[in-house]
C-alpha atoms as a PDB file:
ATOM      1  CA  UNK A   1     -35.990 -14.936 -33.303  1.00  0.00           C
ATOM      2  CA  UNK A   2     -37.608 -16.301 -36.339  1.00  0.00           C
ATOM      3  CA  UNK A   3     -35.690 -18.000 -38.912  1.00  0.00           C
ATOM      4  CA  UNK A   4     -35.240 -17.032 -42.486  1.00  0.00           C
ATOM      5  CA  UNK A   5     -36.453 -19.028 -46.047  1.00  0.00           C
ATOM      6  CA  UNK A   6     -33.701 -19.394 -47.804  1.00  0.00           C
ATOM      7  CA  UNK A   7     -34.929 -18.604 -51.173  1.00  0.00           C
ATOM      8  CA  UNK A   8     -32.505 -19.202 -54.237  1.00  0.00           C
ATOM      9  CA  UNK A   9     -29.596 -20.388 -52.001  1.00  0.00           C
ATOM     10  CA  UNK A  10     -28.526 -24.027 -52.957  1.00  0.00           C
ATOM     11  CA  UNK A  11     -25.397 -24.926 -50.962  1.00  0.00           C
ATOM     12  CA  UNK A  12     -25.977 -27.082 -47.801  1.00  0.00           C
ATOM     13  CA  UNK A  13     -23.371 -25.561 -46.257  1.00  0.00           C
ATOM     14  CA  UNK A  14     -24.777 -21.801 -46.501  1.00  0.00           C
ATOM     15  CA  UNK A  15     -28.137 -23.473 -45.560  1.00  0.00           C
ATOM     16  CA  UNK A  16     -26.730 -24.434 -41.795  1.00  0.00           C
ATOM     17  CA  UNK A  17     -23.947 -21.797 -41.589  1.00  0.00           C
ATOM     18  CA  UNK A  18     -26.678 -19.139 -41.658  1.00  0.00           C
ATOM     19  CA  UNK A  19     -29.075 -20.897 -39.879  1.00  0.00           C
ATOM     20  CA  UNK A  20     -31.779 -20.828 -42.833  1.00  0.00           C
ATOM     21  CA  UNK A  21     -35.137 -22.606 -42.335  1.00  0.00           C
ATOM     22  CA  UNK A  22     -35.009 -26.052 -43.744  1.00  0.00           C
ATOM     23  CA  UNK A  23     -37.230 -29.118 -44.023  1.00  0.00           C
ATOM     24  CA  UNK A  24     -35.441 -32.437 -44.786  1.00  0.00           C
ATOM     25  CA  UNK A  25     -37.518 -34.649 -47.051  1.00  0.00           C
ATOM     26  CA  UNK A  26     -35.451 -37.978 -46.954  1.00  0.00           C
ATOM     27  CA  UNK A  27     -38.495 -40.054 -45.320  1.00  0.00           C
ATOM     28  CA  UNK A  28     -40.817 -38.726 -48.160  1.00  0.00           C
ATOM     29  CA  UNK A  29     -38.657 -40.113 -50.719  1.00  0.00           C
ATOM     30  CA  UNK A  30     -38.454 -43.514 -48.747  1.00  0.00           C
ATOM     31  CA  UNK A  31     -42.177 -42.953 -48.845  1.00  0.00           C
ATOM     32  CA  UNK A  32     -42.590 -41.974 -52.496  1.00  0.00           C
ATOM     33  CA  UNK A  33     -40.222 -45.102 -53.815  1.00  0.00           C
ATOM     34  CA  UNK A  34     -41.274 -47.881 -51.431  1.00  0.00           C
ATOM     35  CA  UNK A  35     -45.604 -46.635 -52.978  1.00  0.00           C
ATOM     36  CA  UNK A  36     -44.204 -48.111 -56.182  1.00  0.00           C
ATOM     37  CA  UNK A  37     -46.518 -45.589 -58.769  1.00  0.00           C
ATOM     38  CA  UNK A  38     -46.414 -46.445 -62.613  1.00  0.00           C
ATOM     39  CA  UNK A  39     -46.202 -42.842 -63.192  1.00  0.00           C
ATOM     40  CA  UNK A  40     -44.952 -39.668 -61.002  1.00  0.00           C
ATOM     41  CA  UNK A  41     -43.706 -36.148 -61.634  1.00  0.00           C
ATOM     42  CA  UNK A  42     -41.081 -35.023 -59.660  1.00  0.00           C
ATOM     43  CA  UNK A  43     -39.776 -31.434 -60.754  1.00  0.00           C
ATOM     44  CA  UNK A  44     -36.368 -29.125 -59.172  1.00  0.00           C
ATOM     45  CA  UNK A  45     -36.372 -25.524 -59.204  1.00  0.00           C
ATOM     46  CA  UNK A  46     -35.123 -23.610 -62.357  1.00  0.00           C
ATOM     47  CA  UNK A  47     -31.507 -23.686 -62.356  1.00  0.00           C
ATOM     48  CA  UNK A  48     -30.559 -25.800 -59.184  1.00  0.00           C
ATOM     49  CA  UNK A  49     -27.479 -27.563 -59.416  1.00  0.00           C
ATOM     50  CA  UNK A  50     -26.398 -26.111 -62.949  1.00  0.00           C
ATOM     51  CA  UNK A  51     -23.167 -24.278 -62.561  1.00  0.00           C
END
């Protein structure tokens, strides 16, 4: 069976208790901060972590 995208759900918890798709990106920001750029962008979706 094919797992769902979570869309709009931000609790880790929900994430693995429903068994939503997800991609963990903790070697890209190893990556990212060890490249040592002067400038770079990085965005989060609208309203993610506000309460």
């Amino acid at each position: 069976m094919a797992r769902n995208v979570a869309i709009g759900v931000q609790d880790f918890e929900t994430l693995i208790t429903n068994d939503y798709f997800y991609i963990d990106k903790t070697n890209f920001i190893k990556e990212w901060w060890e490249a040592g750029d002067a400038v770079t962008l990085i965005t989060r979706p609208r309203r993610f972590e506000k309460p």
